[in-house]
C-alpha atoms as a PDB file:
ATOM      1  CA  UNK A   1      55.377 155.769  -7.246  1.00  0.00           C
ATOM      2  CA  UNK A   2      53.498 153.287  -5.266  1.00  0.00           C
ATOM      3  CA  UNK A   3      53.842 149.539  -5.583  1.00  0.00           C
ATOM      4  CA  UNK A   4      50.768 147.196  -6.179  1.00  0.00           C
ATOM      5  CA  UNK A   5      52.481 144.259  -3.999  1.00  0.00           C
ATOM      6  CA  UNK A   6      49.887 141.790  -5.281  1.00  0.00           C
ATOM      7  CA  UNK A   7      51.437 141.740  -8.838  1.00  0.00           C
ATOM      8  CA  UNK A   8      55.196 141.887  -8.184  1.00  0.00           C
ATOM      9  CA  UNK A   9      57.073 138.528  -8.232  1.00  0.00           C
ATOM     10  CA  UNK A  10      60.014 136.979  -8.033  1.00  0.00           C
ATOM     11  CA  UNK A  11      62.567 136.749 -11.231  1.00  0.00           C
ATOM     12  CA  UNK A  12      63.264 133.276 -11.901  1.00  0.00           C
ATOM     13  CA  UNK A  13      67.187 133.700 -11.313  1.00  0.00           C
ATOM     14  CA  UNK A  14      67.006 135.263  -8.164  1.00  0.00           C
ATOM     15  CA  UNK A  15      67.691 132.288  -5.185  1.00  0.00           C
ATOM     16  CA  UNK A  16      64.915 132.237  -2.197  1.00  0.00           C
ATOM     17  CA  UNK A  17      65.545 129.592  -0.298  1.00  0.00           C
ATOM     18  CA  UNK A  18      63.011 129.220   2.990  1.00  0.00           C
ATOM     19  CA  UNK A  19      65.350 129.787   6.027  1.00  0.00           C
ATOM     20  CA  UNK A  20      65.749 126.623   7.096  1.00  0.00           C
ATOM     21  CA  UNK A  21      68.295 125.806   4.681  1.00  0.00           C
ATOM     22  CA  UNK A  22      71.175 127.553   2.733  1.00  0.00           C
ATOM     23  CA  UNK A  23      71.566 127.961  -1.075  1.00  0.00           C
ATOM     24  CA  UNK A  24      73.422 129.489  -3.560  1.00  0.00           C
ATOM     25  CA  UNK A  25      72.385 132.294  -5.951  1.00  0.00           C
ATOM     26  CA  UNK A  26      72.688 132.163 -10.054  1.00  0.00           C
ATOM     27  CA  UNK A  27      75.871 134.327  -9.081  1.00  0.00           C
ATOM     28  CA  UNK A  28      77.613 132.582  -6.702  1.00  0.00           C
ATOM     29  CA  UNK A  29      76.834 134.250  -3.919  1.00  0.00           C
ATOM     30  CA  UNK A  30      76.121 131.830  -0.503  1.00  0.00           C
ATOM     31  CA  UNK A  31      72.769 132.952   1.001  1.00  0.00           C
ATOM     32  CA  UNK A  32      73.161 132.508   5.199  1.00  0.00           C
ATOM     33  CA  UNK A  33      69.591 131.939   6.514  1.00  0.00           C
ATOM     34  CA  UNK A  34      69.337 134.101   9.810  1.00  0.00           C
ATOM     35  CA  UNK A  35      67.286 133.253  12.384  1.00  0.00           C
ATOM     36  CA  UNK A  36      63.987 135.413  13.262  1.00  0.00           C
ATOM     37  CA  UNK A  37      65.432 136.310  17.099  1.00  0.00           C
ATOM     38  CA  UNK A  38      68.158 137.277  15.214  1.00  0.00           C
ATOM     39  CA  UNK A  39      66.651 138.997  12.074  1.00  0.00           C
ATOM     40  CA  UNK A  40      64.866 142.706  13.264  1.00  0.00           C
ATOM     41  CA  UNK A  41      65.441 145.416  11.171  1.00  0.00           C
ATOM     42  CA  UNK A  42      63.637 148.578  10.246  1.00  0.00           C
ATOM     43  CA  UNK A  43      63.532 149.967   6.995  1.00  0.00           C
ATOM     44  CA  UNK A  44      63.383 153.690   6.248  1.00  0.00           C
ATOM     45  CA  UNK A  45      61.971 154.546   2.938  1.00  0.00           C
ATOM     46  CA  UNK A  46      61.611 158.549   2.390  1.00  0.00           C
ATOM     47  CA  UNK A  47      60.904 159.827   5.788  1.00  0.00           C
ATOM     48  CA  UNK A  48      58.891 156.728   7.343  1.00  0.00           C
ATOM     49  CA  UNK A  49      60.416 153.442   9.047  1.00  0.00           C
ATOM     50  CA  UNK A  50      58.621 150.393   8.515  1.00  0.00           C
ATOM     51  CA  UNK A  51      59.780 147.158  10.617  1.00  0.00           C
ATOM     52  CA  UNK A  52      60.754 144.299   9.008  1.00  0.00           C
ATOM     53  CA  UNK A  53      62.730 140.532   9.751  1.00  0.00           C
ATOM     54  CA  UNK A  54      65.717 139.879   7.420  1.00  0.00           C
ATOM     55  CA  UNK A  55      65.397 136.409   6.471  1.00  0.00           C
ATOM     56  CA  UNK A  56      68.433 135.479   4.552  1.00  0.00           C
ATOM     57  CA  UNK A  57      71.642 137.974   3.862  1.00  0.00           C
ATOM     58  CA  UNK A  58      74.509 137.321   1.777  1.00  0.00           C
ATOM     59  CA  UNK A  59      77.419 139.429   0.661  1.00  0.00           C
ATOM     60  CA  UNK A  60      75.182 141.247  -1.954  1.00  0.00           C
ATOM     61  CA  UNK A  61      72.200 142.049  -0.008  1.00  0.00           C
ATOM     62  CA  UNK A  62      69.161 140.149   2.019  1.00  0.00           C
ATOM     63  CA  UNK A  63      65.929 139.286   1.482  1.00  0.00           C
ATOM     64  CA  UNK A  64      63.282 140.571   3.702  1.00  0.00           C
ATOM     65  CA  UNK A  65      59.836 139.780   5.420  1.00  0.00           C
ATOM     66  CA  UNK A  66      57.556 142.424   5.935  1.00  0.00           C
ATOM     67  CA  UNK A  67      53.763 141.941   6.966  1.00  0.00           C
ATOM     68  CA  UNK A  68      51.347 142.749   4.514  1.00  0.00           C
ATOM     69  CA  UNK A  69      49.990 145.394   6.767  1.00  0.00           C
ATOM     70  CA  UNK A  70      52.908 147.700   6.383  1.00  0.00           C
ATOM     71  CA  UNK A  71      53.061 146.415   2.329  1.00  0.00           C
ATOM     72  CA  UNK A  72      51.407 149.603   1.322  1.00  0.00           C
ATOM     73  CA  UNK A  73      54.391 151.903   2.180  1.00  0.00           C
ATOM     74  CA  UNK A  74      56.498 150.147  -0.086  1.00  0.00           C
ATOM     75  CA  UNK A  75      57.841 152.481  -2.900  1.00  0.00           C
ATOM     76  CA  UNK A  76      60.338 152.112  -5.998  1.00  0.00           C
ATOM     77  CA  UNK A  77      62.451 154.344  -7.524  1.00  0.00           C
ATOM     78  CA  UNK A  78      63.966 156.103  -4.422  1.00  0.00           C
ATOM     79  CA  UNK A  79      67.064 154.395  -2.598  1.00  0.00           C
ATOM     80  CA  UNK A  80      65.859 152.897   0.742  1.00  0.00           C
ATOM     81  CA  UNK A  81      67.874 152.562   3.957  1.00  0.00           C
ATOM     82  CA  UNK A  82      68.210 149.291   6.267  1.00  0.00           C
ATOM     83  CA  UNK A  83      69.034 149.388   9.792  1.00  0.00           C
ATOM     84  CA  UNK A  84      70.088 145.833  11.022  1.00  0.00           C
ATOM     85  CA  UNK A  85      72.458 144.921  13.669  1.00  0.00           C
ATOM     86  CA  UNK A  86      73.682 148.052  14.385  1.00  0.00           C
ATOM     87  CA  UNK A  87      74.717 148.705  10.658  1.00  0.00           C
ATOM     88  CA  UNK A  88      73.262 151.217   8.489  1.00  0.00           C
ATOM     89  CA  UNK A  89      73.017 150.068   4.456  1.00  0.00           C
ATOM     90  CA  UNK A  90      71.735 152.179   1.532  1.00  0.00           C
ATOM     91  CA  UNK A  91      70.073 149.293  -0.206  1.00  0.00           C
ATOM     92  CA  UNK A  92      67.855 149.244  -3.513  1.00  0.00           C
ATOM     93  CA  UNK A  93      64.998 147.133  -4.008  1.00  0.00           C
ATOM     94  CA  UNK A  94      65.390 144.310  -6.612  1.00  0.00           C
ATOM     95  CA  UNK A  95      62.425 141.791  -6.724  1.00  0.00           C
ATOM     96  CA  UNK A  96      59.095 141.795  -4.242  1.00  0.00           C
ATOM     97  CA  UNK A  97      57.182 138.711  -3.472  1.00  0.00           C
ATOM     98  CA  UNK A  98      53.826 138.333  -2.239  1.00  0.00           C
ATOM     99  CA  UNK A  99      54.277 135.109  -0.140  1.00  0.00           C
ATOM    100  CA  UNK A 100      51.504 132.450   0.959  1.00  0.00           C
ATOM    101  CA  UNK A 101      51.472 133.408   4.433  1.00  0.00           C
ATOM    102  CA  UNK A 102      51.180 136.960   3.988  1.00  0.00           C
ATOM    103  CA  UNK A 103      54.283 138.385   4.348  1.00  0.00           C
ATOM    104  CA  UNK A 104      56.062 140.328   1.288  1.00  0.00           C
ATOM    105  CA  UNK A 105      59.410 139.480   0.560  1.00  0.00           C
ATOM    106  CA  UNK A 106      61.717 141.429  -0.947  1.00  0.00           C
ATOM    107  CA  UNK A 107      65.182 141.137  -2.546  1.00  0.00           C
ATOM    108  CA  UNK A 108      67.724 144.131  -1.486  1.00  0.00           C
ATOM    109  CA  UNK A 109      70.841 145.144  -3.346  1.00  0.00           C
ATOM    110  CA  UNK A 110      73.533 146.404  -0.977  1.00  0.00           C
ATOM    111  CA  UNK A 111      75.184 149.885  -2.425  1.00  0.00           C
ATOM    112  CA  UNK A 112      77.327 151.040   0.353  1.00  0.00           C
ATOM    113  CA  UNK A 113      77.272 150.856   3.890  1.00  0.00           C
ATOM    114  CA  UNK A 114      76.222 153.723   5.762  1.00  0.00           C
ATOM    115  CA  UNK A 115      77.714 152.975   9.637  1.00  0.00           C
ATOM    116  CA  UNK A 116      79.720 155.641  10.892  1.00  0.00           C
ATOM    117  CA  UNK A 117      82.936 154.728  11.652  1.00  0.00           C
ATOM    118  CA  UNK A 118      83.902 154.257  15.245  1.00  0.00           C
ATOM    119  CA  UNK A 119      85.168 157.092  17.382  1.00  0.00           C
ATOM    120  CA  UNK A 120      88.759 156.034  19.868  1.00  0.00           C
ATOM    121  CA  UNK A 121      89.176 158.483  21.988  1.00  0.00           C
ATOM    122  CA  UNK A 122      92.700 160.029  23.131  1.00  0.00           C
ATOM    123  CA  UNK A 123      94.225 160.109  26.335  1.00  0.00           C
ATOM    124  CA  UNK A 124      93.716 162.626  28.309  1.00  0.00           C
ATOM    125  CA  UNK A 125      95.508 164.026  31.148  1.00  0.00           C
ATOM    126  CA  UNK A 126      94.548 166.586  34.036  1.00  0.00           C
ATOM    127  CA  UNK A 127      96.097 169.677  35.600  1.00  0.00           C
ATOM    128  CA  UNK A 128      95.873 172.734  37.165  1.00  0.00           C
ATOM    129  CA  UNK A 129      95.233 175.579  34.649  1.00  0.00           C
ATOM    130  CA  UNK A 130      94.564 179.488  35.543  1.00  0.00           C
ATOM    131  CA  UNK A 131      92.579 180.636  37.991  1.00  0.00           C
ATOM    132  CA  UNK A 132      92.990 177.243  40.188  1.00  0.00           C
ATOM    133  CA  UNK A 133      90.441 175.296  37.126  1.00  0.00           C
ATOM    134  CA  UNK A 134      91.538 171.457  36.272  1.00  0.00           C
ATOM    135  CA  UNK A 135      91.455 171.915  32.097  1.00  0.00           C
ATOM    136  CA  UNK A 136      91.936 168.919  30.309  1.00  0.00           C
ATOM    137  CA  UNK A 137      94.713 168.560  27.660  1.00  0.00           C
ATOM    138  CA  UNK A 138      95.885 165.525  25.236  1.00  0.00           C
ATOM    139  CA  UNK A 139      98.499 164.148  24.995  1.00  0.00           C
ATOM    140  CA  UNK A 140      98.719 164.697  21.307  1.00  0.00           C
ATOM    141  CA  UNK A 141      99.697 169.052  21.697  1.00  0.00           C
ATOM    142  CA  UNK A 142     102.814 168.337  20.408  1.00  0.00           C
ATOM    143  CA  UNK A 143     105.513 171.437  20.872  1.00  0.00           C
ATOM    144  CA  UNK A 144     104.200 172.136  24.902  1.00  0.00           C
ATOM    145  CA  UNK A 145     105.196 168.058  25.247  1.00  0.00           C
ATOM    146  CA  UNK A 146     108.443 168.637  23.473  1.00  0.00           C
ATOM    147  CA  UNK A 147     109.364 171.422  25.147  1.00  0.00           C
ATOM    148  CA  UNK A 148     108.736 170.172  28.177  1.00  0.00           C
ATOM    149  CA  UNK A 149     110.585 166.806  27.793  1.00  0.00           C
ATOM    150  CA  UNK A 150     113.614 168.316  25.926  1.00  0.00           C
ATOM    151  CA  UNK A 151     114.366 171.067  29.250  1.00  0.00           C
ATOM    152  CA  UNK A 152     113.531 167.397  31.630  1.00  0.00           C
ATOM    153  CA  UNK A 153     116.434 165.740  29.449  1.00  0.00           C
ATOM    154  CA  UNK A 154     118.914 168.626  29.540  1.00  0.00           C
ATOM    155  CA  UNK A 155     118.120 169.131  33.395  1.00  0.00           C
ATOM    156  CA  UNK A 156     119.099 165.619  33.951  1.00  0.00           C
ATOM    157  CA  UNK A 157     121.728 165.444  32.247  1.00  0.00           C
ATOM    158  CA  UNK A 158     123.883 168.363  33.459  1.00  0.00           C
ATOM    159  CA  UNK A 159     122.594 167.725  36.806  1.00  0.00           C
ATOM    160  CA  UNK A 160     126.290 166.877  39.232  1.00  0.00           C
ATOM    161  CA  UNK A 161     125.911 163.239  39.588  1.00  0.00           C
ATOM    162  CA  UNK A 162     124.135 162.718  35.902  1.00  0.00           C
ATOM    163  CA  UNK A 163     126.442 164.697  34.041  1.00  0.00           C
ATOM    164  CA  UNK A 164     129.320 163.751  35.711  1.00  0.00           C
ATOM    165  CA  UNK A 165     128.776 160.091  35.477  1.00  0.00           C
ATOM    166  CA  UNK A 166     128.122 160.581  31.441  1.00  0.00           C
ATOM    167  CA  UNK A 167     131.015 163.123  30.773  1.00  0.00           C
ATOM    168  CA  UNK A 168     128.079 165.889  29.713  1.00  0.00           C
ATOM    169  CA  UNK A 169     127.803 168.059  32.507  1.00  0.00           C
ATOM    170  CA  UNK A 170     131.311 170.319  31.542  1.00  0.00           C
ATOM    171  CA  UNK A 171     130.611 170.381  27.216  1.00  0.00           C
ATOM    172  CA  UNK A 172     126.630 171.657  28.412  1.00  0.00           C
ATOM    173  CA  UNK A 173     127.369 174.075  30.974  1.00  0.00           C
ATOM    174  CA  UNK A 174     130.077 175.473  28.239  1.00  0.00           C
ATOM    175  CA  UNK A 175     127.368 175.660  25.322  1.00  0.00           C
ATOM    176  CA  UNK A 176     124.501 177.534  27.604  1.00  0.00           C
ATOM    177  CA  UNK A 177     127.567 180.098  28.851  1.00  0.00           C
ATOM    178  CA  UNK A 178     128.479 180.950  25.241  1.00  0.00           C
ATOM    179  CA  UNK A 179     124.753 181.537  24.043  1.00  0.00           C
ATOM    180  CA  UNK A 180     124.206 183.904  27.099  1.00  0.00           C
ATOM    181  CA  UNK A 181     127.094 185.836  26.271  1.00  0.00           C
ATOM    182  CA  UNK A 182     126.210 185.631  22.492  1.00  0.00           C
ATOM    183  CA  UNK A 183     122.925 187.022  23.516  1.00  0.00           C
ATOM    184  CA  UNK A 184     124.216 189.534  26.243  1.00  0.00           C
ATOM    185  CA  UNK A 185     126.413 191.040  23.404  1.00  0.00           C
ATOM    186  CA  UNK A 186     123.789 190.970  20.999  1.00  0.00           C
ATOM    187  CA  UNK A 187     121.525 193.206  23.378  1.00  0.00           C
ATOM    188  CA  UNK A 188     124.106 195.178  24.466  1.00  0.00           C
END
């Protein structure tokens, strides 16, 4: 459905205040002017972008400037999609505007935001694999860590001075000499 931009207005209870100062809507809402440097956004409606400046956002949606030129690509009754700031909202059109300087304005719901959430990347350690090829691993492959750590802390613990010093070396030597024998016998 295409929008004839030269009829649509603004509802009475909706708040547009020009960006030099900050107001409050019939809701409630505070409406934070942004600055124009500040403001560029694109707006993707179907499958075509059209630029546009947000003028005002609040913590239900923003108003919008878009030149008159690009007015003709406005249309309802699909969801549209702002990109501002590095933020991606699926956003609804609520009231258009045909202002005195040529610019349309138009009022945005917010639905949901639409950024992806950030990726933190693991640590990741190098060594030699097969064939003489670093391979990259993380630190996060939990029974080759565990393994690994738990033979460290019985090697340094029955080792002559360790184990002596703790009383451990004797009662751990005596343990891994009964579960060869266990397993000696059981093979045999």
């Amino acid at each position: 459905m295409r929008l004839n931009v030269e009829s649509a207005a603004a509802p009475e209870d909706e708040c547009t205040s020009h960006p030099s100062t900050a107001a409050t809507s019939s809701k409630g809402f505070f409406r934070c002017p942004v600055h124009s440097e500040c403001g560029d956004a694109s707006i993707r409606i179907g499958r075509r972008r059209t630029n546009a400046t947000i003028s005002e956002a609040s913590i239900d949606g923003f108003t919008v400037l878009i030149e008159s030129v690009d007015a003709d690509r406005l249309r309802l009754g699909i969801l549209w999609t702002l990109f501002y700031d590095d933020a991606i909202f699926e956003v609804h059109p609520q009231w258009l505007f045909h202002a005195p300087d040529g610019n349309v304005q138009v009022g945005l719901r917010r639905l949901r935001d639409l950024t992806p959430e950030p990726t933190i990347g693991r640590r990741r350690f190098r060594w030699i694999g097969r064939n003489g090829h670093h391979t990259v691993g993380q630190f996060d492959d939990g029974p080759p860590v565990m393994l690994f750590g738990s033979l460290f802390l019985i090697a340094a613990v029955t080792l002559p001075f360790t184990g002596d010093a703790l009383g451990t070396r004797a009662p751990i030597q005596n343990g891994v000499r009964h579960i060869t024998q266990m397993i000696g016998s059981w093979l045999s």
